[in-house]
Structures are given as C-alpha cells and as structure tokens.
N, C-alpha and C. Protein backbone atom coordinates (compact mmCIF):
# COMPACT_ATOMS: atom_id res chain seq x y z
N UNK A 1 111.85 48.62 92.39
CA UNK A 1 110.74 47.96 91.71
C UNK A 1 110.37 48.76 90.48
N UNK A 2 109.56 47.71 89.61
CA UNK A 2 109.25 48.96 88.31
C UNK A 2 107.72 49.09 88.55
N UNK A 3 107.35 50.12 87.99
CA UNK A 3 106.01 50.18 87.86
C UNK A 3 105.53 50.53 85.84
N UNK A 4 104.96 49.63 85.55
CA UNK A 4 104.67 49.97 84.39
C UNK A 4 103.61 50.23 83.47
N UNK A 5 103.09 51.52 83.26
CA UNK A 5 101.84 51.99 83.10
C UNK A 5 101.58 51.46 81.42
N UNK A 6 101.16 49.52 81.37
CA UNK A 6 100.67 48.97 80.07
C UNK A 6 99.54 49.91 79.64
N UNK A 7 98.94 50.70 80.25
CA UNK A 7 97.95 51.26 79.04
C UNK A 7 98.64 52.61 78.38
N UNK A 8 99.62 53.34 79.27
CA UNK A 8 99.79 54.23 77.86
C UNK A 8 101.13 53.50 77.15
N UNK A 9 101.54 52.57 77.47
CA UNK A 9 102.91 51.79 76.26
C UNK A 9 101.69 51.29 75.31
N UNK A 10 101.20 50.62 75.41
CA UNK A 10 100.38 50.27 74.45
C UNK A 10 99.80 51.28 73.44
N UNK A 11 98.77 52.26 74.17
CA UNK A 11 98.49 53.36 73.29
C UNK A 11 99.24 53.93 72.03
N UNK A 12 100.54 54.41 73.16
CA UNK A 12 101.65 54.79 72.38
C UNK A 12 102.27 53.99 70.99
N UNK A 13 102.20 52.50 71.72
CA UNK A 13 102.93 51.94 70.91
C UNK A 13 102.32 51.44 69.11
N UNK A 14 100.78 51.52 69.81
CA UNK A 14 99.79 52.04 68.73
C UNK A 14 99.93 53.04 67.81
N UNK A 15 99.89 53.93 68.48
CA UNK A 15 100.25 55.23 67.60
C UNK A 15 101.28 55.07 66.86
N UNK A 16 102.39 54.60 67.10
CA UNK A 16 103.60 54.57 66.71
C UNK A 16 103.39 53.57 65.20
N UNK A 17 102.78 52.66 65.83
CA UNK A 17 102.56 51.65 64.22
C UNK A 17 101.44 51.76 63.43
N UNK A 18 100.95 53.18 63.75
CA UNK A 18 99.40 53.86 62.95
C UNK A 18 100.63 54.90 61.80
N UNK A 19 101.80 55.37 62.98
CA UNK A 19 102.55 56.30 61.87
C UNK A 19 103.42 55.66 61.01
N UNK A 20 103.40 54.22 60.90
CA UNK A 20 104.45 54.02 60.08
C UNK A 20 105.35 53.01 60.71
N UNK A 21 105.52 53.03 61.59
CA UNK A 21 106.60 52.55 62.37
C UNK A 21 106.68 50.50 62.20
N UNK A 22 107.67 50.13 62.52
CA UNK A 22 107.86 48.63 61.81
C UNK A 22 108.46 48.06 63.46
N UNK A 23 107.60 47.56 64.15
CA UNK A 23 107.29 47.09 65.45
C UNK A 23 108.81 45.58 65.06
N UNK A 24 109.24 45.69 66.14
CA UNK A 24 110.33 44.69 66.19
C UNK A 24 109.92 43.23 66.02
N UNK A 25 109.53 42.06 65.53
CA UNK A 25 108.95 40.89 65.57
C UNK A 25 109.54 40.00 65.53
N UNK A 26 111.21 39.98 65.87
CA UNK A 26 111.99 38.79 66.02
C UNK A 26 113.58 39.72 66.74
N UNK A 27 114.01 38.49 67.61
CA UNK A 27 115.42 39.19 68.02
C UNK A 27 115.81 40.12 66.90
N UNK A 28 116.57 41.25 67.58
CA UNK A 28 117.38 41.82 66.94
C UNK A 28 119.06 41.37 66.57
N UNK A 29 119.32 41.09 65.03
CA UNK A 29 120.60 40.45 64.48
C UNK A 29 121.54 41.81 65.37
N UNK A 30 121.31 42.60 64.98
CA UNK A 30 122.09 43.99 65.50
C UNK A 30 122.03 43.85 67.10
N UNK A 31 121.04 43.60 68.04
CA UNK A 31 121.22 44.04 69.41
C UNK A 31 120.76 42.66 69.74
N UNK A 32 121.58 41.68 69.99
CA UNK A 32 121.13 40.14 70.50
C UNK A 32 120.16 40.51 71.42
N UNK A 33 120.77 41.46 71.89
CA UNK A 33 119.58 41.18 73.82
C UNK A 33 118.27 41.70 74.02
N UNK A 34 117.96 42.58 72.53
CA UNK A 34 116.76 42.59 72.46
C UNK A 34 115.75 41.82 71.84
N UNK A 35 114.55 41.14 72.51
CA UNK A 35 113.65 40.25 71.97
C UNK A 35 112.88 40.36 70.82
N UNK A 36 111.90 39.46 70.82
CA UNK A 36 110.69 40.03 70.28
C UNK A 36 109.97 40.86 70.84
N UNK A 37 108.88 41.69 70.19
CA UNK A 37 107.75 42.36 71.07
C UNK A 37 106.67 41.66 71.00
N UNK A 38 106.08 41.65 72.02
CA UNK A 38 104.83 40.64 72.41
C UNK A 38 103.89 41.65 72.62
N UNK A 39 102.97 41.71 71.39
CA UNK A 39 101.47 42.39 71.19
C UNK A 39 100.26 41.88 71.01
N UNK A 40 99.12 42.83 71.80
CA UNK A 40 97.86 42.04 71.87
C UNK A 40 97.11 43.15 71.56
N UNK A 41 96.79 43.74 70.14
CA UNK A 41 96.16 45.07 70.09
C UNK A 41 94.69 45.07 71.27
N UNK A 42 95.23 46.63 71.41
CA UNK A 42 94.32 47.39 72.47
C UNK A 42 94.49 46.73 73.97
N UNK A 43 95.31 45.46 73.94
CA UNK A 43 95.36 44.95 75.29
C UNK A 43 97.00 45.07 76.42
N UNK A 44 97.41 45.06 75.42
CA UNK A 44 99.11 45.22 76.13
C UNK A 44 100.31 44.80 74.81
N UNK A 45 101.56 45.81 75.47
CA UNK A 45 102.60 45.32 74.16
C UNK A 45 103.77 45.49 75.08
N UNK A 46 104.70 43.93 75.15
CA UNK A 46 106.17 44.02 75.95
C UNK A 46 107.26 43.61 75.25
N UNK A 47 108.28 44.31 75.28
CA UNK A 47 109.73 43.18 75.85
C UNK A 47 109.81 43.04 76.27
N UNK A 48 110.41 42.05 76.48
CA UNK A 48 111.59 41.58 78.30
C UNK A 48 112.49 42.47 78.50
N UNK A 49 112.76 43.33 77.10
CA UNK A 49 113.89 44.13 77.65
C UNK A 49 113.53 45.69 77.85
N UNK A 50 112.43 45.88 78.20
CA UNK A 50 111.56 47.54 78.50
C UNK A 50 112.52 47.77 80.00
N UNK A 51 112.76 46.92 80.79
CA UNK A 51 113.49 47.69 81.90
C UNK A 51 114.53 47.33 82.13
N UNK A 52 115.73 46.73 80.74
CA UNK A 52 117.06 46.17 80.86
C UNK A 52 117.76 47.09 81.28
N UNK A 53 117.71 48.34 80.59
CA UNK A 53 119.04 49.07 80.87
C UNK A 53 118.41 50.23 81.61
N UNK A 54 117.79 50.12 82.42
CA UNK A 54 116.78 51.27 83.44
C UNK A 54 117.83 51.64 84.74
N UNK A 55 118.32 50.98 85.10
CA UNK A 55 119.20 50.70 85.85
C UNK A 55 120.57 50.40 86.26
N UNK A 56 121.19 50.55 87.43
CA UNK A 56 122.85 50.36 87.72
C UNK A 56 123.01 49.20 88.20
N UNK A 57 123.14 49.99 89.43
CA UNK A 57 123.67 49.46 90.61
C UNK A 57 123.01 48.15 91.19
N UNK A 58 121.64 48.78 91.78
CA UNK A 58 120.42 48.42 92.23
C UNK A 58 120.53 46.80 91.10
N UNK A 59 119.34 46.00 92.34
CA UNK A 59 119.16 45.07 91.66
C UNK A 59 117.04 45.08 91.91
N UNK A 60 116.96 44.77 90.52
CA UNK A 60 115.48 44.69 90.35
C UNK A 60 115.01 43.51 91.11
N UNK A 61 113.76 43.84 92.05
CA UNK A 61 112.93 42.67 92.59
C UNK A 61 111.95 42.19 92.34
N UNK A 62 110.69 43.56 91.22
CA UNK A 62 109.61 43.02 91.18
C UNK A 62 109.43 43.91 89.57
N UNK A 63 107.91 43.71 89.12
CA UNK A 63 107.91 44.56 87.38
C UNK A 63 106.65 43.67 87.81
N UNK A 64 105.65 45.74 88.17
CA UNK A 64 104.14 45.67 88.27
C UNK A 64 103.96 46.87 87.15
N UNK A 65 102.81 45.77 86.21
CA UNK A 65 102.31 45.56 85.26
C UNK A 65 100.70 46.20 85.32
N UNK A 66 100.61 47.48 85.13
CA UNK A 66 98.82 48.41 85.08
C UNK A 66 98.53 48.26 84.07
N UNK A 67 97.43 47.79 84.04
CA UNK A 67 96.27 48.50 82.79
C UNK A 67 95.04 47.95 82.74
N UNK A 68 94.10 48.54 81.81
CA UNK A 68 92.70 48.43 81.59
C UNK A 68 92.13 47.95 80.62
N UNK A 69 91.27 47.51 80.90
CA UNK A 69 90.21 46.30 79.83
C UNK A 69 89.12 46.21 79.46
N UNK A 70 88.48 46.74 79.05
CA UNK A 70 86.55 47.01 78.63
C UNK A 70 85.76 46.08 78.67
N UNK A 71 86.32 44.69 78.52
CA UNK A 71 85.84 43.37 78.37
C UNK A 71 85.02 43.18 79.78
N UNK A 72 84.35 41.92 79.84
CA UNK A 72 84.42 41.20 80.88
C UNK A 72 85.06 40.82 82.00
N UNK A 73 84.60 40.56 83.21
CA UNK A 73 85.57 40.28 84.44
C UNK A 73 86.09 38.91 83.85
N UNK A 74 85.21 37.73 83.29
CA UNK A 74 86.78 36.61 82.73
C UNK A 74 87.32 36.78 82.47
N UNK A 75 87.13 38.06 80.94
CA UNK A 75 88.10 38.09 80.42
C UNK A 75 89.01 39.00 80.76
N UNK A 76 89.05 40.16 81.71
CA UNK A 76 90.32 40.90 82.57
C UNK A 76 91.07 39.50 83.23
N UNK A 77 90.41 38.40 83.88
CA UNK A 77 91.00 37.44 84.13
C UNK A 77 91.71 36.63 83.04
N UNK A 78 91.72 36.32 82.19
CA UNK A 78 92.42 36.05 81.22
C UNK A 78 93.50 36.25 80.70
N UNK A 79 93.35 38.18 80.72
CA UNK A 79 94.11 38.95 80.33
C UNK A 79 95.51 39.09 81.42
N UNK A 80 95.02 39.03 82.51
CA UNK A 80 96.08 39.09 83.54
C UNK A 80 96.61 37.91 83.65
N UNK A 81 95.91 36.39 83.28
CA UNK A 81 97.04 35.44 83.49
C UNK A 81 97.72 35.66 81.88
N UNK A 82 97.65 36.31 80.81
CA UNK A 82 98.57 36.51 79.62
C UNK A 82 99.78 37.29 80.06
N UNK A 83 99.48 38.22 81.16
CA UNK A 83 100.72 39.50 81.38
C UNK A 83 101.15 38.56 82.08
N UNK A 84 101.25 37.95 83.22
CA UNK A 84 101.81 37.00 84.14
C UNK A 84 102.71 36.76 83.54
N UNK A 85 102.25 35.54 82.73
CA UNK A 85 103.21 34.75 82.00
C UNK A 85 104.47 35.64 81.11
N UNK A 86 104.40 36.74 81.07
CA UNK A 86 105.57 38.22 80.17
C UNK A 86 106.90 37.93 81.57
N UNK A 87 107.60 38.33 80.83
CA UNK A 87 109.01 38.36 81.90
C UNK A 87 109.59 39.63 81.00
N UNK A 88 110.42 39.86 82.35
CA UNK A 88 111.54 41.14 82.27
C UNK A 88 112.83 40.44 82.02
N UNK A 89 113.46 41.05 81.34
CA UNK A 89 114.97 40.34 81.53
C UNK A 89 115.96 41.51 81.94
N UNK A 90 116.03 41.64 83.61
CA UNK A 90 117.26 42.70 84.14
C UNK A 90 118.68 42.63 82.86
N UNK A 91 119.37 43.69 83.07
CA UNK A 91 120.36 43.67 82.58
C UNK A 91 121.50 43.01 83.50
N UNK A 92 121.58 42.91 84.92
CA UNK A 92 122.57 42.15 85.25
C UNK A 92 123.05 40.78 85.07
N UNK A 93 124.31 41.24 84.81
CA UNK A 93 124.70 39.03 84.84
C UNK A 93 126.20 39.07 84.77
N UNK A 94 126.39 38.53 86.24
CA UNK A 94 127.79 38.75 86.51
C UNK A 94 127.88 37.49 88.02
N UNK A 95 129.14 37.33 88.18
CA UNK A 95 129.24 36.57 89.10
C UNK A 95 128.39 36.66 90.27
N UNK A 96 128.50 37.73 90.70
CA UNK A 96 127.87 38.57 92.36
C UNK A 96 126.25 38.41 92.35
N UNK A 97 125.95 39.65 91.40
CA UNK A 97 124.32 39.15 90.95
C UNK A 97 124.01 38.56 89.34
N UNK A 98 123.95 37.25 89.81
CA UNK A 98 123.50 36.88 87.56
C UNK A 98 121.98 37.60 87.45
N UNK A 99 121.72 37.73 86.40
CA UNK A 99 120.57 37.80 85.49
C UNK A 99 119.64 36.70 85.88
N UNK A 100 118.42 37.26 86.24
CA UNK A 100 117.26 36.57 86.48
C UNK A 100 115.87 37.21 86.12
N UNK A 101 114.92 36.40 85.23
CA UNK A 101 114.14 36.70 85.09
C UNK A 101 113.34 36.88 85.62
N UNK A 102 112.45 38.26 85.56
CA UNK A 102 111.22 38.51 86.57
C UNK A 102 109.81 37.90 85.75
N UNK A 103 108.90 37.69 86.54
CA UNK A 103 107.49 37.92 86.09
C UNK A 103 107.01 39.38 86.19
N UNK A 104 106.05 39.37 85.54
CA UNK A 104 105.43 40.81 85.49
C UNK A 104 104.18 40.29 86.49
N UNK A 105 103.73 40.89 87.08
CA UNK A 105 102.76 41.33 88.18
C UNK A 105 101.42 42.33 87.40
N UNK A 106 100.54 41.42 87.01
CA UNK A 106 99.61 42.40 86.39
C UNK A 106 98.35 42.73 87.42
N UNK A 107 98.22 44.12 87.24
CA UNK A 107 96.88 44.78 88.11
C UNK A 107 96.39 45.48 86.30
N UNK A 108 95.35 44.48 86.63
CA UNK A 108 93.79 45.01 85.22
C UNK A 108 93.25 45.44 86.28
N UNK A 109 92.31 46.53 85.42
CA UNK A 109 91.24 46.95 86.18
C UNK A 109 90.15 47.75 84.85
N UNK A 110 89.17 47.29 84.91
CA UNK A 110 87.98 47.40 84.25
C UNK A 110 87.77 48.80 84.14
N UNK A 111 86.94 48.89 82.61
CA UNK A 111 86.93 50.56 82.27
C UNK A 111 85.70 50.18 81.35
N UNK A 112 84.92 51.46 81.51
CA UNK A 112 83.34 51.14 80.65
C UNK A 112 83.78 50.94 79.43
N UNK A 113 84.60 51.86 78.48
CA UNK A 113 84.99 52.27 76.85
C UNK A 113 86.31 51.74 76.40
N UNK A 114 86.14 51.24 75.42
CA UNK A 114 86.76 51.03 74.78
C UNK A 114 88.24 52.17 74.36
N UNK A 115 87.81 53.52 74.23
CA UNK A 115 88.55 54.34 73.45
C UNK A 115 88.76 55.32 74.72
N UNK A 116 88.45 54.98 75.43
CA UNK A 116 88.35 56.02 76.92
C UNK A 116 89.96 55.89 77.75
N UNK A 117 90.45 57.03 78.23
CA UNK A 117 91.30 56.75 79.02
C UNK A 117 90.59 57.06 80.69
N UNK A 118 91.48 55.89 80.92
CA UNK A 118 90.07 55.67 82.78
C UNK A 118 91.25 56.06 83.47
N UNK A 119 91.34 56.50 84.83
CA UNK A 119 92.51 57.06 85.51
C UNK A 119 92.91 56.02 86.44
N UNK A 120 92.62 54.88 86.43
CA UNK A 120 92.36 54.27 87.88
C UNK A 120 94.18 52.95 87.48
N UNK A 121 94.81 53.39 86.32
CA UNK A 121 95.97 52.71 85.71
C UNK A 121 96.94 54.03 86.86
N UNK A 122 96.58 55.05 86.14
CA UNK A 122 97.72 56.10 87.06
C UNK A 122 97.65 56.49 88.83
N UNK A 123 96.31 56.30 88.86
CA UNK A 123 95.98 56.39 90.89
C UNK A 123 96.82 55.17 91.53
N UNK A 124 96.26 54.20 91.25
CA UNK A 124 97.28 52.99 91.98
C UNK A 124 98.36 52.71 91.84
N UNK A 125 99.38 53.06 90.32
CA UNK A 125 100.68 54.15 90.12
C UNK A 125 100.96 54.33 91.35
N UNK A 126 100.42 55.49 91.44
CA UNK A 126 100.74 56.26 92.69
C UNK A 126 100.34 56.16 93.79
N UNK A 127 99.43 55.64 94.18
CA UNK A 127 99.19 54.78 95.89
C UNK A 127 100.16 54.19 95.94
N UNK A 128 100.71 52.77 95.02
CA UNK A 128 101.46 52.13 95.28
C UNK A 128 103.13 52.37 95.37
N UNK A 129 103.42 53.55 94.72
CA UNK A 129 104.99 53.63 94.62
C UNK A 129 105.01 54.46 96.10
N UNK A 130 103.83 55.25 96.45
CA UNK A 130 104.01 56.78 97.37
C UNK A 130 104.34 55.39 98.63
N UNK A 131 103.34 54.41 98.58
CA UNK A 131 103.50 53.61 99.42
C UNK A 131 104.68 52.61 100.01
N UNK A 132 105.09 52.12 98.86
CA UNK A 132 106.46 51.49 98.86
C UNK A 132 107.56 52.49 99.42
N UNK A 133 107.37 53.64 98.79
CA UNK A 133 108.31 54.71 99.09
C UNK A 133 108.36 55.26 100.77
N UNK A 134 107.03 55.61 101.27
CA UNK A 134 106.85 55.74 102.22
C UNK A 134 107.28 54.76 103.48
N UNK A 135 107.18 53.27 103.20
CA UNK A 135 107.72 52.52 103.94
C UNK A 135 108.93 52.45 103.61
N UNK A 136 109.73 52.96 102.58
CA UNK A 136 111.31 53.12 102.75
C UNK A 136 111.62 50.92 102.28
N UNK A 137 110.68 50.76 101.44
CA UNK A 137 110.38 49.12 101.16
C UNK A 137 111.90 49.41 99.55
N UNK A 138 112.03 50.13 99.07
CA UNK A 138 113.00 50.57 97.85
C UNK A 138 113.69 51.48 97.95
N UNK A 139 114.47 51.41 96.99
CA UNK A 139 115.86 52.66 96.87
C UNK A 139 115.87 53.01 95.43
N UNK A 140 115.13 53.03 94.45
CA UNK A 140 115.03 53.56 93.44
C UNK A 140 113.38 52.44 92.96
N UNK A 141 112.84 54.02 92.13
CA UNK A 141 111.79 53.69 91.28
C UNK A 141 111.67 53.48 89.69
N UNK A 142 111.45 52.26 89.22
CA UNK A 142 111.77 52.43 87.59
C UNK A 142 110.52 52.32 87.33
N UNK A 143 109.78 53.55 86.45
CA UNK A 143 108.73 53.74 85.87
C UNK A 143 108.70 54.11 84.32
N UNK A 144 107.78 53.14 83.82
CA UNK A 144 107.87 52.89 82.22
C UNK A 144 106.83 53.89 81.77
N UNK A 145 106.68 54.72 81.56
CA UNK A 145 105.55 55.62 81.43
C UNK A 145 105.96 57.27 80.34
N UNK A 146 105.02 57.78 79.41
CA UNK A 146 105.57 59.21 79.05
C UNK A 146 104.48 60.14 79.55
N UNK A 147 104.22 59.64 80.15
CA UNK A 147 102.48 61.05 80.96
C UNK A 147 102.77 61.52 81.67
N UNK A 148 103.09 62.54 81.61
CA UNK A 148 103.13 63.71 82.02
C UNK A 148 102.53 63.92 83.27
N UNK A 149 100.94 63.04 83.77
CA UNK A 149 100.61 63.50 84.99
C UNK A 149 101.52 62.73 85.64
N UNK A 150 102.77 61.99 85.59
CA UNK A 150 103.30 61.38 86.79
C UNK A 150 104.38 62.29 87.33
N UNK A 151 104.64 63.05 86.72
CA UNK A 151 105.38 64.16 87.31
C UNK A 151 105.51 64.96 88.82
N UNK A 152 104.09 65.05 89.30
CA UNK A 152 104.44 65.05 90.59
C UNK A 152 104.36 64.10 91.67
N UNK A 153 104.45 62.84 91.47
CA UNK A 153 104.42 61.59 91.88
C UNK A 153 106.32 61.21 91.37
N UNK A 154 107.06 61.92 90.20
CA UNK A 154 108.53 61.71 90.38
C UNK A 154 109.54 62.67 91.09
N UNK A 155 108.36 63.74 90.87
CA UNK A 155 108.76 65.12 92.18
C UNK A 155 108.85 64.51 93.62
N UNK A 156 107.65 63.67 94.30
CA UNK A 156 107.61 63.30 95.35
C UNK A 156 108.89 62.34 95.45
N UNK A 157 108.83 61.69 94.95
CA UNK A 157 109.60 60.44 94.95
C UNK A 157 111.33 61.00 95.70
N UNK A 158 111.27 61.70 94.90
CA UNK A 158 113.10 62.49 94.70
C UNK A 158 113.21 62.97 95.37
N UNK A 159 112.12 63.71 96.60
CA UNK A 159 112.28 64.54 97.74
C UNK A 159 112.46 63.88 99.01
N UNK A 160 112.16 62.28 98.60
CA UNK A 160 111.87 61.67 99.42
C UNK A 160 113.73 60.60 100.01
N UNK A 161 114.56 61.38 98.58
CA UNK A 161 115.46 60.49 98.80
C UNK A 161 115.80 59.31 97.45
N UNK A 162 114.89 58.95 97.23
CA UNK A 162 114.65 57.88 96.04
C UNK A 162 115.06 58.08 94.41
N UNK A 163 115.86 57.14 94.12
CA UNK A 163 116.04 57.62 92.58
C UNK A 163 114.89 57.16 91.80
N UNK A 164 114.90 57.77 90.66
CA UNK A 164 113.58 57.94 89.76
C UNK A 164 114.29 57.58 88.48
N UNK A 165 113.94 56.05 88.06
CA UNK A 165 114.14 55.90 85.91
C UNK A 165 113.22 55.92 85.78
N UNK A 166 112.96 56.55 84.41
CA UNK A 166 111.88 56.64 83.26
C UNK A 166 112.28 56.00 82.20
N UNK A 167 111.30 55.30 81.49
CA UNK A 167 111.57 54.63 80.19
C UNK A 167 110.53 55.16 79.60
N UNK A 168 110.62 55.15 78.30
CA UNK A 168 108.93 55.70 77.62
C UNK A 168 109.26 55.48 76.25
N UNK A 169 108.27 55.41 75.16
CA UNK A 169 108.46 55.27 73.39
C UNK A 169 108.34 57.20 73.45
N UNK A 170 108.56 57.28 71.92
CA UNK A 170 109.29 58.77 72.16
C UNK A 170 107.52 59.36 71.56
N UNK A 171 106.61 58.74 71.17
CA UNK A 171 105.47 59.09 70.81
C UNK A 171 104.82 59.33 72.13
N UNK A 172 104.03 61.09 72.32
CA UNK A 172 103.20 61.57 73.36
C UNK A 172 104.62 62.16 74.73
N UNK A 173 105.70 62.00 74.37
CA UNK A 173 106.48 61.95 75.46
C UNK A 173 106.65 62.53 76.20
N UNK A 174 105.97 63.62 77.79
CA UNK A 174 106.52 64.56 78.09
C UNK A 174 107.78 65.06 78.38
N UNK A 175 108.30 66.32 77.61
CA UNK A 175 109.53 66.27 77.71
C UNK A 175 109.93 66.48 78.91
N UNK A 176 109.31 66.88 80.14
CA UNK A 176 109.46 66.92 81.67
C UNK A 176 109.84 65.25 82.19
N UNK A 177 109.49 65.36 81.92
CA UNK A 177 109.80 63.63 82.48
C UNK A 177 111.22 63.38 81.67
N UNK A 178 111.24 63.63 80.32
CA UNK A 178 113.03 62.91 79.83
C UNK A 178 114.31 63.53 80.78
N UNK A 179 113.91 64.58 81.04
CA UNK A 179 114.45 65.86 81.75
C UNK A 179 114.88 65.84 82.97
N UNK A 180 113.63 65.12 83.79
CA UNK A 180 113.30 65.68 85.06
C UNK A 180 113.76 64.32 86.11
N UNK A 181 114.24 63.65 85.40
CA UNK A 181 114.41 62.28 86.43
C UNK A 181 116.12 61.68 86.22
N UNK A 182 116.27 61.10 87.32
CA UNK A 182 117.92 60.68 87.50
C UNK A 182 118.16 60.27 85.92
N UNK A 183 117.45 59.34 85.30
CA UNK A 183 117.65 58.92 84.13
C UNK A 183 116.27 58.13 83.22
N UNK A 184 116.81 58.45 81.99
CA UNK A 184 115.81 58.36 80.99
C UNK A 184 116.41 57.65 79.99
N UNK A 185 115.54 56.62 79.59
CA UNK A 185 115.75 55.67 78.59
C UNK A 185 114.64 55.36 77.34
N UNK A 186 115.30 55.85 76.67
CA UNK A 186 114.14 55.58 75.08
C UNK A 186 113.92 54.18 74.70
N UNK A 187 112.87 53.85 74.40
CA UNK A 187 112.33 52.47 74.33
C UNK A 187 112.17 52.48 72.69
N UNK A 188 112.20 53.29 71.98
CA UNK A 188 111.37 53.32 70.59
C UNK A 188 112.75 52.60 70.14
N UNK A 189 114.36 51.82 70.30
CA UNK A 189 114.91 50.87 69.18
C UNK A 189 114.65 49.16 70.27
N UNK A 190 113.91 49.54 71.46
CA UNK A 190 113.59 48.25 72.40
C UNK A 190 112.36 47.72 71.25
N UNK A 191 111.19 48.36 71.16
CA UNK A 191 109.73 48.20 70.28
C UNK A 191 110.01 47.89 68.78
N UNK A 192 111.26 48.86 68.53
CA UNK A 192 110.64 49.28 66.72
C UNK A 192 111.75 48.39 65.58
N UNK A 193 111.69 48.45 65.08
CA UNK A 193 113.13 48.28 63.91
C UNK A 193 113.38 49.79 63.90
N UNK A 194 114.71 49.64 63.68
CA UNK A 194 115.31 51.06 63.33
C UNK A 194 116.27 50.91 62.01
C-alpha cells in the first residue's frame, strides 16, 4: 500500500515553484507516461504517476492520501471528495497483472493555521502503516514523503521484514531517507519540467 504524506508534497512542491521551478502542466512529449500535475495551492498537488515506478514485483492495492486543511469541516469535506476523485497510475501492464487505476483514499484532518505544520498528517502515517504492518495485511510499504521524522517508522518497518519505497521532490529532502530505504525515487522530473 502507499501512504502519502499530501501536506509535505505540497509544501515542498511549493517551495519548489517559489524557487523557480516550472511545475509540469501537460503530458510530457519526452516521458508519455507522465501526466499532468494536478494543483490546488496550499491544498494538495498530484500525478498519477507519484507511485509509478515505486515498485517491482509487488502489485499495488490501495494509495492513502494525508493531509490538512484550516478551512471548515465542509470544506475538509469538499476537499476530500477533490483527492478521491485523483488516481494513481501503477506502473504494471502486462498480461498476468495489467495496469489499473487506483483511487486515492483521502484522510483530511483539520488544523487551526494556516502556515502551521500540525502533526496529526504524520501520527496516523504511522498508526496506520505500524498497523497494517503489524497484522502482516502487506509486503512492502510505498511512502511518498522527504521528513525526516519518518525515519523511525522506516526503521520499524524493515525490522519487521517489510520492504520500504520512498518517493519525495528533492526540496527539504532528508538525505536519511534517500539512503536508508530498499529504494528511492525522485519525483522532482514526475512534478517539474526539466
């Protein structure tokens, strides 16, 4: 399963187009299989293809979708039927297993500030993977994230048996995490023009 921490891709991906950076806004002529990016400043930013190449063997089942919202409870409701509607596009497609699109699975959860980072995106992170993991429910974890506090939540993971992908934009990135996990995948030519 993936777990994907939308509030720091977003942040990041912010930052990234505060420095300059030229956010992808139509297929790529060069890489067909990458999309558009679908942005909602301060609210969430995807491809379909953030967890294409995260993976082998394994076949993806689910792509849960964190983050936080300052707004209103409608409008966190709102916001979560917008992520819903986002799809993943696995990289497989072959006779055995074809290519199928996922939905994203969004968990909002309300935060007083606007400019505040609230922790409650990275706790259920980690309730939920320690949990999945713990019931032995997966065989690898794909987590979209560059924060650094998930580090001992990919420590656990790996002790436990479980493979660990990381994807992340290369802005804020801990380099423990590019390092520290079965495999690591840069997202910044998935987001950006290059």
């Amino acid at each position: 399963m993936a777990f994907v921490d939308g509030e720091n891709l977003t942040t990041r991906f912010q930052d990234m187009v505060n420095e300059g950076r030229k956010p992808r806004t139509s297929p790529s002529p060069q890489w067909e299989f990458l999309p558009e990016t679908e942005y909602q400043e301060n609210k969430y930013v995807w491809s379909p293809a953030t967890v294409r190449n995260l993976f082998s063997d394994e076949s993806l089942l689910r792509v849960h979708f964190y983050t936080t919202f300052p707004g209103p409870p409608n409008e966190a409701d709102a916001l979560s039927e917008e992520i819903a509607r986002l799809v993943a596009q696995p990289l497989r497609d072959n006779d055995i297993y074809p290519a199928v699109q996922l939905r994203l699975i969004p968990r909002v959860f309300q935060k007083q500030k606007r400019n505040t980072k609230a922790k409650s995106v990275d706790i259920n992170i980690c309730v939920d993977v320690m949990e999945y993991t713990g019931r032995n429910s997966l065989d690898a974890v794909y987590l979209v994230t560059g924060d650094i506090d998930y580090a001992p939540l990919i420590e656990a993971v790996m002790r436990a048996g479980k493979r660990v992908y990381v994807a992340a934009l290369s802005s804020g990135l801990a380099t423990r995490l590019r390092y520290g996990t079965d495999r690591f995948i840069d997202l910044d030519k998935t987001y950006f023009e290059q």
